[in-house]
C-alpha atoms as a PDB file:
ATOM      1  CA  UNK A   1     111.248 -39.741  -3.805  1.00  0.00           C
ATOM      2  CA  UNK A   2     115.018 -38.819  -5.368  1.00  0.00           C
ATOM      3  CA  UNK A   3     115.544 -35.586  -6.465  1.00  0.00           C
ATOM      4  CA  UNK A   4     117.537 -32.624  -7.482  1.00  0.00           C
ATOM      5  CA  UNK A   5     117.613 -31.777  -3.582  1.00  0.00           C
ATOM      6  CA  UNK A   6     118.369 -34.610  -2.067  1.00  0.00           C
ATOM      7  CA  UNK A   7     122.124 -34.772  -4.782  1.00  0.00           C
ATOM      8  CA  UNK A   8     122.122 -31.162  -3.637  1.00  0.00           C
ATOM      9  CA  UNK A   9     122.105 -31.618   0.117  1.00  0.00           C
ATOM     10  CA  UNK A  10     125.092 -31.359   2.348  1.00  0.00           C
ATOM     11  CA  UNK A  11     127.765 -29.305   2.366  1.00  0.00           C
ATOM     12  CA  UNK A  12     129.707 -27.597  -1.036  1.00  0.00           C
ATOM     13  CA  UNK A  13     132.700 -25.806  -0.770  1.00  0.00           C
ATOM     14  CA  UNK A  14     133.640 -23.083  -2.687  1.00  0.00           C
ATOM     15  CA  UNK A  15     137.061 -23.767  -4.824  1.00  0.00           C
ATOM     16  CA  UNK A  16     136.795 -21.310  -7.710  1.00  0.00           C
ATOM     17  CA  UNK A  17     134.721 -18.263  -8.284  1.00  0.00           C
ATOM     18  CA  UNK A  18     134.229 -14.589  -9.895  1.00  0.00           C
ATOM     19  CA  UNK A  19     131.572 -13.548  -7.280  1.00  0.00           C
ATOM     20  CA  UNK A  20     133.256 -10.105  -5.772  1.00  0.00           C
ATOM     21  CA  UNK A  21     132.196 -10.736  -2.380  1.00  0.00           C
ATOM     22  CA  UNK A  22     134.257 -14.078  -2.150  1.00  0.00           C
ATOM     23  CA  UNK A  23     137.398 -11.863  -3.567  1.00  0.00           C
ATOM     24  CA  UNK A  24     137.389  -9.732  -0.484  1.00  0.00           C
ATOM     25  CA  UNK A  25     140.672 -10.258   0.998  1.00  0.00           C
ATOM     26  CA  UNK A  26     138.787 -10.187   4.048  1.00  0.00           C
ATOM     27  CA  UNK A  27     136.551 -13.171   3.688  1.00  0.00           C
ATOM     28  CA  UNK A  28     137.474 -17.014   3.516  1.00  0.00           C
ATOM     29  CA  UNK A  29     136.590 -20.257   3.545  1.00  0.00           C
ATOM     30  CA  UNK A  30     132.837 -19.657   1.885  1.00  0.00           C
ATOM     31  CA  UNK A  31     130.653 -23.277   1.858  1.00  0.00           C
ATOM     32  CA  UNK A  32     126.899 -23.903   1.257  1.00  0.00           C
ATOM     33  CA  UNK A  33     125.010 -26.330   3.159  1.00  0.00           C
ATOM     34  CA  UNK A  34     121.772 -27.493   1.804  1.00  0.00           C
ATOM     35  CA  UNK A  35     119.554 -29.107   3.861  1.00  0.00           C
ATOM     36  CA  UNK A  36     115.706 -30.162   2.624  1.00  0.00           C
ATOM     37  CA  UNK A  37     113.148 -28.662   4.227  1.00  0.00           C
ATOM     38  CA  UNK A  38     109.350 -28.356   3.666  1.00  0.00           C
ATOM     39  CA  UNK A  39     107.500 -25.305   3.515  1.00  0.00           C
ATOM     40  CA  UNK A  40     104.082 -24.660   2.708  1.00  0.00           C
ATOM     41  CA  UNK A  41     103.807 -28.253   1.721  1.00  0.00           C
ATOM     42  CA  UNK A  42     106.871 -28.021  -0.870  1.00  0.00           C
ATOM     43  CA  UNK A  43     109.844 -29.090  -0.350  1.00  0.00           C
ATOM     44  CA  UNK A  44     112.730 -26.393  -0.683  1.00  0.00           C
ATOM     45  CA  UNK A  45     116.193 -25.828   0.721  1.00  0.00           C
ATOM     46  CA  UNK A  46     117.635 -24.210   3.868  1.00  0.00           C
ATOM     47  CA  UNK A  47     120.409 -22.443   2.317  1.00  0.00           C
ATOM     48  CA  UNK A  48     123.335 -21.529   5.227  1.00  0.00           C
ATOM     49  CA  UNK A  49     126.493 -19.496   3.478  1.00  0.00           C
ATOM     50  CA  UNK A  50     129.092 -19.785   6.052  1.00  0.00           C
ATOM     51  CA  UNK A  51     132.502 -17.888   5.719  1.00  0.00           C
ATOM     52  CA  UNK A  52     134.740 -16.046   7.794  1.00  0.00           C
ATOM     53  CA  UNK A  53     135.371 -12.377   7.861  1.00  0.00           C
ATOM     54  CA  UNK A  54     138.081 -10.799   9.714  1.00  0.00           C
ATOM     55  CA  UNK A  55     138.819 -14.363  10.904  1.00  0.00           C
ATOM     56  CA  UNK A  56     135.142 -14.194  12.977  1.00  0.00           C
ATOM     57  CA  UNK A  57     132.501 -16.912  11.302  1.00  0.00           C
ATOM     58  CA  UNK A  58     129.959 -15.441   9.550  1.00  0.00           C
ATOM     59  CA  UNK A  59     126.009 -17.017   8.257  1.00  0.00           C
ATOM     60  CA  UNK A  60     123.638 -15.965   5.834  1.00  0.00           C
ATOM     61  CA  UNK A  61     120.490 -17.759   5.728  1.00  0.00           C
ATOM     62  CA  UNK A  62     118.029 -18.385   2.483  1.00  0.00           C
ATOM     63  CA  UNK A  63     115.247 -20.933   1.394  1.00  0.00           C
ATOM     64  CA  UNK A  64     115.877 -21.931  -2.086  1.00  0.00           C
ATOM     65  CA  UNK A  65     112.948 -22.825  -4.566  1.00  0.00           C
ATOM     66  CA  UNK A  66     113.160 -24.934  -6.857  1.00  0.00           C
ATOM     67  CA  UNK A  67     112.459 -23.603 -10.655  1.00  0.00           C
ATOM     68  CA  UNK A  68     109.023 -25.199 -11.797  1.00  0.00           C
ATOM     69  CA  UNK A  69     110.612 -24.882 -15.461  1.00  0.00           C
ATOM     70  CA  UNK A  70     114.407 -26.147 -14.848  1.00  0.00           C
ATOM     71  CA  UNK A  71     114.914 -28.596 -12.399  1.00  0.00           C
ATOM     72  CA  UNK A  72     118.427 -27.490 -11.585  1.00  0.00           C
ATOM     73  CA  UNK A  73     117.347 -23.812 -11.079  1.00  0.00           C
ATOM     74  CA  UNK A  74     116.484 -22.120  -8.186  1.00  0.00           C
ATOM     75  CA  UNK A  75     115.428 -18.911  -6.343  1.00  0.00           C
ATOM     76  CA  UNK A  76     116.791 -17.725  -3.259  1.00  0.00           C
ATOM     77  CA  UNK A  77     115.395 -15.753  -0.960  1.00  0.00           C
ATOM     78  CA  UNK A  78     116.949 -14.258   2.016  1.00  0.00           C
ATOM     79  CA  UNK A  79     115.748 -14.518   5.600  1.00  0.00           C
ATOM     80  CA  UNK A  80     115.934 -12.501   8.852  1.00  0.00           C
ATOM     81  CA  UNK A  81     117.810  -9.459   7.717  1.00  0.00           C
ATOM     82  CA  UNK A  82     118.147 -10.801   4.506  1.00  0.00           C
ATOM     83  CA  UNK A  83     114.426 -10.839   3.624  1.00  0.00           C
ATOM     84  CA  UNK A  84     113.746  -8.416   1.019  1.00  0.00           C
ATOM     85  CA  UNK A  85     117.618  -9.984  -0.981  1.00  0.00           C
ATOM     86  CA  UNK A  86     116.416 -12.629  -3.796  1.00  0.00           C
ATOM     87  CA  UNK A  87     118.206 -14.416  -6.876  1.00  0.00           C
ATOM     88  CA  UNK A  88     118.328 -17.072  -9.277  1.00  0.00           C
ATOM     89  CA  UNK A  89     120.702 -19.708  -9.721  1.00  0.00           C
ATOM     90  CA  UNK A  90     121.266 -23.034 -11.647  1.00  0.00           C
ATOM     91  CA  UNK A  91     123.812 -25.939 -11.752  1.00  0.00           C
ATOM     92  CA  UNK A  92     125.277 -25.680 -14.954  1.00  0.00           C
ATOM     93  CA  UNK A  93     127.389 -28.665 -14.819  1.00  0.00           C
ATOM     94  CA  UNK A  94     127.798 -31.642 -12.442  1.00  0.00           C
ATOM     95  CA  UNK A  95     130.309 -34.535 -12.495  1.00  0.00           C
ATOM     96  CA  UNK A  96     128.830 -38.145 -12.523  1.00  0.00           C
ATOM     97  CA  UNK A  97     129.925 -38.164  -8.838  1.00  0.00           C
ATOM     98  CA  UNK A  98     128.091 -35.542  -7.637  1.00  0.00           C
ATOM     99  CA  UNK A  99     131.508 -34.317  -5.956  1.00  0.00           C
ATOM    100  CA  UNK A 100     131.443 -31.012  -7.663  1.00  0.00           C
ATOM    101  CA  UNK A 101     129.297 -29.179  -9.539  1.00  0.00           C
ATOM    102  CA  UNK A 102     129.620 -25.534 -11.449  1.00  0.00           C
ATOM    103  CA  UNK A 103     126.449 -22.812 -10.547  1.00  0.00           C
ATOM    104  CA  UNK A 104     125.530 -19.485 -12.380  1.00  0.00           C
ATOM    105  CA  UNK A 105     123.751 -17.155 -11.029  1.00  0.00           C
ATOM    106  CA  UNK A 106     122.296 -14.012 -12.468  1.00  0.00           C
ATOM    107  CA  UNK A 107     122.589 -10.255 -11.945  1.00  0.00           C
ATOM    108  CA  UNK A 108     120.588  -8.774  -9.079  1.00  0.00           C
ATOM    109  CA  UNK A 109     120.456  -5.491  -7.626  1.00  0.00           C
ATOM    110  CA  UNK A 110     123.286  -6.516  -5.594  1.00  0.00           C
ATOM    111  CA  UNK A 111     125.491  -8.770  -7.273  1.00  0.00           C
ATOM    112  CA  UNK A 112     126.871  -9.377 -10.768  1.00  0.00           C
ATOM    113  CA  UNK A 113     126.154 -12.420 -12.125  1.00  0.00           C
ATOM    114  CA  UNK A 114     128.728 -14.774 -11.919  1.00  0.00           C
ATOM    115  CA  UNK A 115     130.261 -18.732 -11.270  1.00  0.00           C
ATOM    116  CA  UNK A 116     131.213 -20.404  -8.421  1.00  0.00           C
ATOM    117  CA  UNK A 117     132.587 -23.960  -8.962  1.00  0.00           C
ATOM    118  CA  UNK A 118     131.638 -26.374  -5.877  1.00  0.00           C
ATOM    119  CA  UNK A 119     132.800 -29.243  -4.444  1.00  0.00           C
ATOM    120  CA  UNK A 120     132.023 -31.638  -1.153  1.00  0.00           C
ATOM    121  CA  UNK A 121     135.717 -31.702  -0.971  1.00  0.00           C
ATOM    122  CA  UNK A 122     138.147 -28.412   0.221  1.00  0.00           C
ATOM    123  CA  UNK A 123     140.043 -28.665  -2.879  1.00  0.00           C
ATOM    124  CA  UNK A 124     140.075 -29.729  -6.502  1.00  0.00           C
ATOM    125  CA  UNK A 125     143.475 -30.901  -8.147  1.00  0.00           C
ATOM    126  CA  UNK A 126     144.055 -28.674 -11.079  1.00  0.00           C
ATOM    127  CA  UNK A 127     143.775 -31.309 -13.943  1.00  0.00           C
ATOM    128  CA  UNK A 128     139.845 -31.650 -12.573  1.00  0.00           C
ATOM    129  CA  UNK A 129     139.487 -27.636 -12.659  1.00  0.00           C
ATOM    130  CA  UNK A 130     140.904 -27.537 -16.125  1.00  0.00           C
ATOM    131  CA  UNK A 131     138.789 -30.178 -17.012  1.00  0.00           C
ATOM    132  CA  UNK A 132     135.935 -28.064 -15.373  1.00  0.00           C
ATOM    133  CA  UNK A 133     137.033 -25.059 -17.327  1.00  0.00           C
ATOM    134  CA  UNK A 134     136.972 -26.904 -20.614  1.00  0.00           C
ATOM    135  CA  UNK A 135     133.417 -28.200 -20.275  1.00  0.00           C
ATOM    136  CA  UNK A 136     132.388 -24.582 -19.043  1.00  0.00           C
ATOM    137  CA  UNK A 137     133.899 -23.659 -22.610  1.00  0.00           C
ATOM    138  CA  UNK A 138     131.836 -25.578 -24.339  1.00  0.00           C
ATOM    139  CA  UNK A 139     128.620 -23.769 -22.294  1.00  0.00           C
ATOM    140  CA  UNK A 140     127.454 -20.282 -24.594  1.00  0.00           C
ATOM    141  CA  UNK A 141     126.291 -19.118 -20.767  1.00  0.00           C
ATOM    142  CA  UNK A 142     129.208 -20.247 -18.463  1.00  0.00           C
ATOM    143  CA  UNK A 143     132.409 -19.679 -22.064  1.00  0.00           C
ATOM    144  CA  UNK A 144     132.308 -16.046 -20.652  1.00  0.00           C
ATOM    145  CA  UNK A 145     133.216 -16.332 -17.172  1.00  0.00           C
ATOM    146  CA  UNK A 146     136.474 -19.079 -17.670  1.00  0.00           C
ATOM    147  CA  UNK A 147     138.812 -16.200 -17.362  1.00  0.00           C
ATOM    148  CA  UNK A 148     137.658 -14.576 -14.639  1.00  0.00           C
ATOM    149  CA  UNK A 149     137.802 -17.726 -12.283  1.00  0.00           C
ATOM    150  CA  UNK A 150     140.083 -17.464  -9.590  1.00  0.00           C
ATOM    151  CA  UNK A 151     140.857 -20.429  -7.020  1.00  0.00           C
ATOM    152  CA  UNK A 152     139.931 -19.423  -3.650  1.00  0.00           C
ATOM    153  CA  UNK A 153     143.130 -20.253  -0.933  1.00  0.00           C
ATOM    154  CA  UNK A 154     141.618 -21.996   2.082  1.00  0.00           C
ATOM    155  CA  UNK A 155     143.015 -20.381   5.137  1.00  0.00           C
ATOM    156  CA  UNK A 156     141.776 -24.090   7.509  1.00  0.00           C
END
């Protein structure tokens, strides 16, 4: 069966966000890849976060599961070191493509909640991310975080 997984699968890179940690001047380059698995007779995703810090690659390694109210929202749980971390997190917008998509996710103990805007490609041209920004305008839950978007330089 086709689902919200298998259009998530593969490998998103990060072109735009407000999430501090990608606003280090020290990290670079951050990119999902979701990869179906099954656990516990569900199927979920292997969430990898790769980036580099310092120039030395980096991984952090979740399960996401899939909202049983909002089939584009998920929670993410952390694992190995990462066990005890957990958020939620929905695509908020999606082109007909599937070649980029814009996720929220909320506060946590950690984090602020924030947007990153994805895409299976390195970059977006900027008439797409304004186009992006206007739709995320028109959103009551993504209108507030438009100005605080900035375009991640690839350093690849």
């Amino acid at each position: 069966m086709y689902s919200f997984l298998h259009i998530l699968s593969g490998t998103w890179f990060i072109i735009s966000t407000n999430f501090p940690m990608w606003l280090k001047p020290d990290n670079h380059n951050p990119s999902f890849t979701y990869t179906i698995t099954e656990k516990k007779g569900y199927n979920i995703l292997l969430d990898e976060v790769k980036y580099l810090k310092k120039n030395k690659p980096k991984v952090i390694t979740g399960y996401d599961y899939p909202d049983k109210k909002n089939a584009k929202g998920f929670t993410w749980k952390g694992k190995g070191i990462f066990f005890f971390a957990k958020s939620t997190w929905e695509v908020k917008l999606m082109d007909d493509t599937e070649q980029w998509a814009v996720i929220y996710f909320s506060k946590t103990l950690f984090t602020s909640e924030g947007v990153d805007i994805i895409s299976h490609s390195t970059t977006l041209d900027n008439t797409i991310l304004n186009n992006i920004k206007t739709q995320m305008l028109a959103d009551s839950v993504l209108k507030k975080h438009v100005t605080s978007l900035q375009v991640l330089p690839r350093t690849d």
